[in-house]
C-alpha atoms as a PDB file:
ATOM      1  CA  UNK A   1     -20.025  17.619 -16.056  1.00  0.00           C
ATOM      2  CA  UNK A   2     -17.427  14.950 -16.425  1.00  0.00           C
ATOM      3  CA  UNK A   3     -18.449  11.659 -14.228  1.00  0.00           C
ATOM      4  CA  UNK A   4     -15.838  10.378 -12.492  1.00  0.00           C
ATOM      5  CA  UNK A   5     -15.441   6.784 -10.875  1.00  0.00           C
ATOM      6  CA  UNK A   6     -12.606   5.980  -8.500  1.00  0.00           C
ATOM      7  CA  UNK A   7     -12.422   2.220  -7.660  1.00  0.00           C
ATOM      8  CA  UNK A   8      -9.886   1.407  -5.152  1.00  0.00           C
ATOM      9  CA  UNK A   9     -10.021  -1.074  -2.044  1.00  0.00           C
ATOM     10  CA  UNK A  10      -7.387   0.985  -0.030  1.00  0.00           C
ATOM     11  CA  UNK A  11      -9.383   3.417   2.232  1.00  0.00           C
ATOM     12  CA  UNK A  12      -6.379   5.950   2.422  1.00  0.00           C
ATOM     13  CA  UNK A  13      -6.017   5.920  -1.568  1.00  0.00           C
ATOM     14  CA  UNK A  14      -9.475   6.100  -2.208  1.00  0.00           C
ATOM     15  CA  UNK A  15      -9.724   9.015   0.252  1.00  0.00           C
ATOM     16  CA  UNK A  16      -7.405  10.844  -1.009  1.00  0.00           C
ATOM     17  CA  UNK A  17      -8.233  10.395  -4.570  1.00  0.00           C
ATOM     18  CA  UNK A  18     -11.770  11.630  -3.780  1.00  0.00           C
ATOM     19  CA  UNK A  19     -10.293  14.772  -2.185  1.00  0.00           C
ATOM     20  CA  UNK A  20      -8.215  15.341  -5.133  1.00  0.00           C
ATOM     21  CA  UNK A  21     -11.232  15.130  -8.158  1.00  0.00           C
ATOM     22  CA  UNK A  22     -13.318  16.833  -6.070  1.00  0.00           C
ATOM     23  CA  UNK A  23     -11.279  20.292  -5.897  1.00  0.00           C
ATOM     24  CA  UNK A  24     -11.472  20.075  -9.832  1.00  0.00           C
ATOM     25  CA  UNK A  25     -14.253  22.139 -11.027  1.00  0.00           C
ATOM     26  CA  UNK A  26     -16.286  20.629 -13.815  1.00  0.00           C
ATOM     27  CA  UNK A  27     -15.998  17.530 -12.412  1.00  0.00           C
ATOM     28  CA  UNK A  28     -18.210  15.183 -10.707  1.00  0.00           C
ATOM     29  CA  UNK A  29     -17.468  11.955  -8.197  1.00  0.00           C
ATOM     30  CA  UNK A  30     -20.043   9.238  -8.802  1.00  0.00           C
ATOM     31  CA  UNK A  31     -20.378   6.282  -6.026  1.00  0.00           C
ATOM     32  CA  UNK A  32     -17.145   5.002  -5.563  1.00  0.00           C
ATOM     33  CA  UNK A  33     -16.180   0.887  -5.696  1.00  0.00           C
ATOM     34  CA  UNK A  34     -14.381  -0.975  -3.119  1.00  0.00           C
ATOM     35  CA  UNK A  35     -15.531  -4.304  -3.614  1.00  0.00           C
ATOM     36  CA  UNK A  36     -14.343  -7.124  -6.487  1.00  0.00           C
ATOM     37  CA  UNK A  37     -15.056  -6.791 -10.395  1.00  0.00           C
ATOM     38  CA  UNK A  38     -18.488  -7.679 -10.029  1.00  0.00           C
ATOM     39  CA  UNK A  39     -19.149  -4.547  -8.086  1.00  0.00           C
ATOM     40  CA  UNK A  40     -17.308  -2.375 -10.840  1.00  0.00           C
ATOM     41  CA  UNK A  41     -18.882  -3.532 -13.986  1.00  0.00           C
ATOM     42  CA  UNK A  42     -21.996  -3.128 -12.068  1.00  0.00           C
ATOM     43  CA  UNK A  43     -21.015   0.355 -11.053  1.00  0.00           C
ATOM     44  CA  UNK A  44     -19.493   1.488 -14.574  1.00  0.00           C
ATOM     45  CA  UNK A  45     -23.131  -0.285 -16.302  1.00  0.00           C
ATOM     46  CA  UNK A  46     -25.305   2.405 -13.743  1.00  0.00           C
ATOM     47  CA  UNK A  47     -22.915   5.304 -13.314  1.00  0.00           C
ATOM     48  CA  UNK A  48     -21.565   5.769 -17.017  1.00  0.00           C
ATOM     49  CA  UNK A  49     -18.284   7.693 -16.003  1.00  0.00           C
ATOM     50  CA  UNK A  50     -16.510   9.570 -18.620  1.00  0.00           C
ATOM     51  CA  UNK A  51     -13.341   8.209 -16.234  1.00  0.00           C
ATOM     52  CA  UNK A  52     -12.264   5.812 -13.991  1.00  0.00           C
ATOM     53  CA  UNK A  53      -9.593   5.887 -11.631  1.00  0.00           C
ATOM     54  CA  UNK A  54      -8.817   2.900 -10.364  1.00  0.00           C
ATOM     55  CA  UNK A  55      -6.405   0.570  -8.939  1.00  0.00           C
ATOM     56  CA  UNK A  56      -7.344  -2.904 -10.321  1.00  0.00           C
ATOM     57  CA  UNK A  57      -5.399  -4.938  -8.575  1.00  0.00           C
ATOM     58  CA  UNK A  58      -6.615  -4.434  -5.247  1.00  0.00           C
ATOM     59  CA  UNK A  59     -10.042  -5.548  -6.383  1.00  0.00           C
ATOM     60  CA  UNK A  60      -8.693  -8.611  -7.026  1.00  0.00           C
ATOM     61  CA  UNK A  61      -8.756  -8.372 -10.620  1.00  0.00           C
ATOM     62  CA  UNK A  62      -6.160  -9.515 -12.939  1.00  0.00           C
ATOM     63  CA  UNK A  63      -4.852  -7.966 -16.144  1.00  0.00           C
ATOM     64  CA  UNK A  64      -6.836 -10.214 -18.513  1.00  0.00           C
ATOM     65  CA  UNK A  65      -9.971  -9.681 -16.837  1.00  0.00           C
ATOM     66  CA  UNK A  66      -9.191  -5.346 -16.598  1.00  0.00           C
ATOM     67  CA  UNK A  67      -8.536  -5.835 -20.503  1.00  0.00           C
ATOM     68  CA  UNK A  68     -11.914  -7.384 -20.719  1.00  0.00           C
ATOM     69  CA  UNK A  69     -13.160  -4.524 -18.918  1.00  0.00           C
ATOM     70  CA  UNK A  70     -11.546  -2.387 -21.145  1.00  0.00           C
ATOM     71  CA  UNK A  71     -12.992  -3.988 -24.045  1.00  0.00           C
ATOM     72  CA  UNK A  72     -17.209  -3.945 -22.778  1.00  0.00           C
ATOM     73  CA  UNK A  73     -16.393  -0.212 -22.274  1.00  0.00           C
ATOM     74  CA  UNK A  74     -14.793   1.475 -25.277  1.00  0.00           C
ATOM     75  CA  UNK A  75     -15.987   4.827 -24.282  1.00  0.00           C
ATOM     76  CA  UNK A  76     -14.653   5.213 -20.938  1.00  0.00           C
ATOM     77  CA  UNK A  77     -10.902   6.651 -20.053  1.00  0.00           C
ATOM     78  CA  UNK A  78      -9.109   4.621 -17.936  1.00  0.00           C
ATOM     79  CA  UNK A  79      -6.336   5.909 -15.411  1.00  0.00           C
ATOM     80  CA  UNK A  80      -4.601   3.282 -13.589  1.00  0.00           C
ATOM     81  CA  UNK A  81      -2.731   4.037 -10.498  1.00  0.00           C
ATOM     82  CA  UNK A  82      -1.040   1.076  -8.657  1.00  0.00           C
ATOM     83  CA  UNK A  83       2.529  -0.185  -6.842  1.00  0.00           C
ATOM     84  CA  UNK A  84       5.227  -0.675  -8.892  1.00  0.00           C
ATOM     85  CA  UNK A  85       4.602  -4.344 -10.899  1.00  0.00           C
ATOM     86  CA  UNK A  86       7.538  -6.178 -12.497  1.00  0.00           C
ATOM     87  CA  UNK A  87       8.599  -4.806 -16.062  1.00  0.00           C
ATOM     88  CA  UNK A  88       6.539  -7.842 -17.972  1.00  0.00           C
ATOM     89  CA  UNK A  89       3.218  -6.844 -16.071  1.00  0.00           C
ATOM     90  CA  UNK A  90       3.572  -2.918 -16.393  1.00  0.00           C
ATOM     91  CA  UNK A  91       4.084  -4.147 -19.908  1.00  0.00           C
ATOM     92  CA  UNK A  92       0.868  -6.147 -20.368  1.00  0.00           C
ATOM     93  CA  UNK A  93      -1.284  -3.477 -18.244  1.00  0.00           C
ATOM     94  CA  UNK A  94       0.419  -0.863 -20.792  1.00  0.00           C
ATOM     95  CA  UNK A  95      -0.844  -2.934 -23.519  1.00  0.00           C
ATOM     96  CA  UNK A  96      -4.146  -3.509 -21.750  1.00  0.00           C
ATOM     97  CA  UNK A  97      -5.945  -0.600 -23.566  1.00  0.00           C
ATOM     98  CA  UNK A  98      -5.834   2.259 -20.242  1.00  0.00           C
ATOM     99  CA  UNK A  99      -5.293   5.359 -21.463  1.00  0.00           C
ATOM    100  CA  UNK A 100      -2.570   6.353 -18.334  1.00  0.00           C
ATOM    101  CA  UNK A 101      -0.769   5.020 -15.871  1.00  0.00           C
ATOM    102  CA  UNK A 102       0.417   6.125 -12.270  1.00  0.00           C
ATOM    103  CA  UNK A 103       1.967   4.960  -9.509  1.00  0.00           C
ATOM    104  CA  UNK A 104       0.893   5.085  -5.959  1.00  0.00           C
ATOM    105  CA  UNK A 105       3.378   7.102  -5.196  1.00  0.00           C
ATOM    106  CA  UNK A 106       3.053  10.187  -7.344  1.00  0.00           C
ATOM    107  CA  UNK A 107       2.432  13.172  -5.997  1.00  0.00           C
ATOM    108  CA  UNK A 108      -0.429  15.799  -5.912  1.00  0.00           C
ATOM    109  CA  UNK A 109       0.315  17.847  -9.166  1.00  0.00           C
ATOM    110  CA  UNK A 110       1.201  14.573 -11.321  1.00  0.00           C
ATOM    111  CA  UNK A 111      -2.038  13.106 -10.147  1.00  0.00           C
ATOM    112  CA  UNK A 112      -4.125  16.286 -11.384  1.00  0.00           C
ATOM    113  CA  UNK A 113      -2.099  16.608 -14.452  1.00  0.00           C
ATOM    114  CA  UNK A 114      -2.770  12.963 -15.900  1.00  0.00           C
ATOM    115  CA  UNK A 115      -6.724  13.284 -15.057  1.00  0.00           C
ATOM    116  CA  UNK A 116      -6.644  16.640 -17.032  1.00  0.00           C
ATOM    117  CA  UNK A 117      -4.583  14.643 -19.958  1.00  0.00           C
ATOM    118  CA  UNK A 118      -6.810  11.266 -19.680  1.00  0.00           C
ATOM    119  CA  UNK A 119      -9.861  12.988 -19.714  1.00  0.00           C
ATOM    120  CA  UNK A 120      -8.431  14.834 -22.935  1.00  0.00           C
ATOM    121  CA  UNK A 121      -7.673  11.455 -24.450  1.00  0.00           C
ATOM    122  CA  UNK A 122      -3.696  11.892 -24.100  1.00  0.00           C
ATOM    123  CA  UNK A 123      -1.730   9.265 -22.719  1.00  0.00           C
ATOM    124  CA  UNK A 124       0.051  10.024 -19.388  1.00  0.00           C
ATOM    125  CA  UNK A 125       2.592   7.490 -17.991  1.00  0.00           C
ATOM    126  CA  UNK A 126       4.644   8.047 -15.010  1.00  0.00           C
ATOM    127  CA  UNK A 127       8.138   9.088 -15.484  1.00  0.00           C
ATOM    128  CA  UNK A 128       9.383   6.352 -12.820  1.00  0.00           C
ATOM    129  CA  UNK A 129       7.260   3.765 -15.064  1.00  0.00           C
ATOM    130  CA  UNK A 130       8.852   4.915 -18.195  1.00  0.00           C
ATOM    131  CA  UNK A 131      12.861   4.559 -16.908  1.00  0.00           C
ATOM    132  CA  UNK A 132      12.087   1.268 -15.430  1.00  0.00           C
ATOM    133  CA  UNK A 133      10.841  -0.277 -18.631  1.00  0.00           C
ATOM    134  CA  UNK A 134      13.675   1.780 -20.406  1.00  0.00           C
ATOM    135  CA  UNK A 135      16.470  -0.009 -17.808  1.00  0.00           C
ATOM    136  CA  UNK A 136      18.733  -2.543 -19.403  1.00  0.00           C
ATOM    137  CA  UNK A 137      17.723  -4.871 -17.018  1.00  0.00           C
ATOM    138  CA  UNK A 138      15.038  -6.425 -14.985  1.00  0.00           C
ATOM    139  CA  UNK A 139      15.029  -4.655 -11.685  1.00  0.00           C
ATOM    140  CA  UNK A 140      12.770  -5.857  -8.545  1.00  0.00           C
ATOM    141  CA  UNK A 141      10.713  -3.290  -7.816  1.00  0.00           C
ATOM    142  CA  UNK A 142      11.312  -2.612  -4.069  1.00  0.00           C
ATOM    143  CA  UNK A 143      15.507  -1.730  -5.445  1.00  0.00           C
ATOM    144  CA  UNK A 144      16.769   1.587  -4.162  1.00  0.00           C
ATOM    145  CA  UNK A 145      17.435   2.139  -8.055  1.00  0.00           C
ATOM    146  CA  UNK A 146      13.382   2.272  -8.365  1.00  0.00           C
ATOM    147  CA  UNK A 147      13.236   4.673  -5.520  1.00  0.00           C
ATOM    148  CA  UNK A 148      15.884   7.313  -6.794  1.00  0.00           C
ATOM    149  CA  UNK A 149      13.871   7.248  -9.661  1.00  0.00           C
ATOM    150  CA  UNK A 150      12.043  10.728 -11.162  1.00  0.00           C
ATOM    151  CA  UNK A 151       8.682  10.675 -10.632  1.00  0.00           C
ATOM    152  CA  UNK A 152       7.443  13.456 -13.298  1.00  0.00           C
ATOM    153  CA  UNK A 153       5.037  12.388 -15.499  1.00  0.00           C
ATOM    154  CA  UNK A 154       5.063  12.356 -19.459  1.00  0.00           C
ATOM    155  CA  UNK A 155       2.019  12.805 -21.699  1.00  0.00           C
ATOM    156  CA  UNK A 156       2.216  11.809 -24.807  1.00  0.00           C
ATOM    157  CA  UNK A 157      -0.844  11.765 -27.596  1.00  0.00           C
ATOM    158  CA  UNK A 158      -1.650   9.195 -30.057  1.00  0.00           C
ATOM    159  CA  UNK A 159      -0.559  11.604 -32.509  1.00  0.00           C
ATOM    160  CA  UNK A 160       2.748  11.881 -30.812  1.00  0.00           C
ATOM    161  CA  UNK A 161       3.080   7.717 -30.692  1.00  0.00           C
ATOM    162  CA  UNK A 162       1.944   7.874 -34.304  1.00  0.00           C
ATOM    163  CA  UNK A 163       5.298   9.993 -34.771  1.00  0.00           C
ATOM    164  CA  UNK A 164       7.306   7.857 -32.535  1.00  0.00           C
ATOM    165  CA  UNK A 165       6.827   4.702 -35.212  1.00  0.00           C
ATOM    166  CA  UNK A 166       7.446   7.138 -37.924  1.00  0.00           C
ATOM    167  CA  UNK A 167      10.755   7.816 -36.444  1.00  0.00           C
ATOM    168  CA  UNK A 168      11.632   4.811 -34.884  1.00  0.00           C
ATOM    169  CA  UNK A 169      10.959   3.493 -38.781  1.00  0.00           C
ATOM    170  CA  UNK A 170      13.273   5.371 -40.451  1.00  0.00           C
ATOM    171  CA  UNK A 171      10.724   7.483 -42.452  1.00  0.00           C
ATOM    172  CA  UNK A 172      12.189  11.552 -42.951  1.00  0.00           C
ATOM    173  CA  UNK A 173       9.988  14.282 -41.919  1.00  0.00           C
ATOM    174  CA  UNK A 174       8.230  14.760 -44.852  1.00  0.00           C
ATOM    175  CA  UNK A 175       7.143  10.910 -45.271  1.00  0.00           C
ATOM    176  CA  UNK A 176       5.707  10.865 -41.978  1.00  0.00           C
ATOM    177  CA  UNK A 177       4.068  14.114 -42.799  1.00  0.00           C
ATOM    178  CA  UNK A 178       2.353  12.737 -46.018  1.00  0.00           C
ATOM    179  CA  UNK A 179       1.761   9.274 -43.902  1.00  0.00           C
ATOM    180  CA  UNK A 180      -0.129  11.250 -41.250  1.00  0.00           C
ATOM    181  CA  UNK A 181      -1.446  14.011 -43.931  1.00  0.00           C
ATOM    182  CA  UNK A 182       0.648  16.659 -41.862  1.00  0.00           C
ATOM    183  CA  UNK A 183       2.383  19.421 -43.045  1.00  0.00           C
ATOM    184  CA  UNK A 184       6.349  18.797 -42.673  1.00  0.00           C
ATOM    185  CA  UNK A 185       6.410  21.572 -40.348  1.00  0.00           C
ATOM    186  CA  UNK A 186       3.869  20.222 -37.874  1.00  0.00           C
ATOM    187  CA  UNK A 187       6.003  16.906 -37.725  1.00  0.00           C
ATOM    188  CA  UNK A 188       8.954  18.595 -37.282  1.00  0.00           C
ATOM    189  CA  UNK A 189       7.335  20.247 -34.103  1.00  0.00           C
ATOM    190  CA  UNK A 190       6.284  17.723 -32.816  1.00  0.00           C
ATOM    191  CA  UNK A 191       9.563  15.676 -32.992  1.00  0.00           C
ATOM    192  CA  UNK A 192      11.128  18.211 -31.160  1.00  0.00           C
ATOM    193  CA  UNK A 193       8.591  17.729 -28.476  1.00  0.00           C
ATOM    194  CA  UNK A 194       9.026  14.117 -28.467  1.00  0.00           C
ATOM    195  CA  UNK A 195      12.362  14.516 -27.586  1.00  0.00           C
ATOM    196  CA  UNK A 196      12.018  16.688 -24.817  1.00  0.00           C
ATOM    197  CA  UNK A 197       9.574  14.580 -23.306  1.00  0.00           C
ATOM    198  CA  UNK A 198      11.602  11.262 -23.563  1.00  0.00           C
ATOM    199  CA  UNK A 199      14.992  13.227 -22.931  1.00  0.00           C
ATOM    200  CA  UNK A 200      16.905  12.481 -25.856  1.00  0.00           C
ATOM    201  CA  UNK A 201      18.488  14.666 -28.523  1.00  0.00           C
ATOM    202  CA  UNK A 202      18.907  11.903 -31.286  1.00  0.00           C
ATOM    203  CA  UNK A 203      17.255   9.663 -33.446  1.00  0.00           C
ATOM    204  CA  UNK A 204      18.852   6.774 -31.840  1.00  0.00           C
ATOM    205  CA  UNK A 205      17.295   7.896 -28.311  1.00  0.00           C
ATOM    206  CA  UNK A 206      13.600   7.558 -29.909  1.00  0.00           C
ATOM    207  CA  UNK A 207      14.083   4.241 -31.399  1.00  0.00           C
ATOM    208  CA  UNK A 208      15.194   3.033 -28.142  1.00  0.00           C
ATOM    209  CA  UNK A 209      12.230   4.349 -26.468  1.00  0.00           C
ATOM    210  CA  UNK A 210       9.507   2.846 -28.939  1.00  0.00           C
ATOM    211  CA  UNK A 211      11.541  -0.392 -29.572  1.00  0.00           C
ATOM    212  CA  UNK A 212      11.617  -0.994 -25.586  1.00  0.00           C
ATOM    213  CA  UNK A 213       8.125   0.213 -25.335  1.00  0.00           C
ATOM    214  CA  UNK A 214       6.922  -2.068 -28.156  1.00  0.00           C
ATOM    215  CA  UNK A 215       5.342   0.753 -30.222  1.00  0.00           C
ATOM    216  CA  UNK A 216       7.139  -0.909 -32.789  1.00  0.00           C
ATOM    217  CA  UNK A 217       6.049  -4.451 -34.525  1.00  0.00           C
ATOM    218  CA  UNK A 218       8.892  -7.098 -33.432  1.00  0.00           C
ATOM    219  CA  UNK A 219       9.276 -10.884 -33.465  1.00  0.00           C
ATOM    220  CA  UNK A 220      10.248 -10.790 -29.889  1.00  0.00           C
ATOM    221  CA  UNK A 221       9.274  -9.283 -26.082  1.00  0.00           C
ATOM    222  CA  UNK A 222      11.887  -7.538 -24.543  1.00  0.00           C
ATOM    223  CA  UNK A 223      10.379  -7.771 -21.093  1.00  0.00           C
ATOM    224  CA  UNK A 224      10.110 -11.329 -20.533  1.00  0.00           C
END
């Protein structure tokens, strides 16, 4: 059985979340947390979930102290599900080491779909969090330009990211097949994955997308 943990100080939320994991077969709730950080190391140090669900912030914990979290448990997938944030703290809670990210207002489906992909080890970001850190400007979050935005989600595997750099590098297929000790066709599938995912059809597109989401090495921060 796959342990669950949903930590969440919103009643409604952590309600509904419950409801949600618990139509999943093959998966098990374990006591849930709606207390501080004390109460969820505690909880993750006696429940040993293969996942947690959780939305930090309403705990009252901050994104240094969830990366220290991360950190004293390496084995645990973490999905994150909060409000929108402004682009430099989706940024640092990207960076944070959670395996996906949600917002509270996704839906059902998108919900189920990034436990199945966490719990798998695959990275699953909201689409709405993707476009706002792709924007060419800082947006507040409450904008009607957040709220027209697409909500699907996007999975995308660390062998997928691994191709992203690749790309966004300037390395040809075959390089970034003998880099990854692929064969040239397997990279070339998976390219053309990438860019249905991301919604591009160039090059160009997926440089944009890993230079703005910092999957590449750069002497500056775009999101401060």
């Amino acid at each position: 059985m796959i342990k669950v943990l949903i930590a969440d100080k919103n009643f409604l939320s952590r309600i509904g979340l419950e409801f949600l994991v618990g139509e999943l077969k093959g998966f098990e709730l374990v006591p849930t947390v709606c207390g501080d950080k004390h109460d969820l190391i505690s909880q993750l140090q006696l429940s040993k979930p293969n996942l947690l669900i959780t939305d930090f912030s309403s705990l009252g914990i901050d994104i240094e102290e969830l990366k220290t979290i991360i950190k004293k448990f390496p084995k645990i997938k973490f999905l994150v599900i909060t409000e929108m944030l402004t682009k430099n703290n989706l940024n640092k809670v990207l960076q944070s080491g959670i395996t996906s990210y949600l917002l509270k207002d996704c839906d059902k489906t998108e919900i189920l779909e990034a436990v199945n992909s966490t719990i798998k080890g695959e990275k699953f970001i909201c689409g709405k969090i993707v476009s706002y850190l792709t924007a060419e400007k800082e947006i507040v979050p409450t904008n009607s330009f957040i709220k027209s935005l697409g909500c699907d989600g996007m999975s995308v595997t660390d062998r997928e990211i691994d191709i992203i750099r690749g790309i966004a590098e300037g390395l040809s297929n075959k390089l970034i097949a003998d880099k990854l000790k692929l064969s040239t066709h397997t990279v070339n599938t998976h390219r053309k994955n990438i860019m249905s995912k991301l919604g591009v059809n160039n090059t160009a597109g997926v440089v944009m997308f890993a230079v703005k989401n910092q999957l590449l090495e750069t002497n500056f921060n775009l999101f401060e």
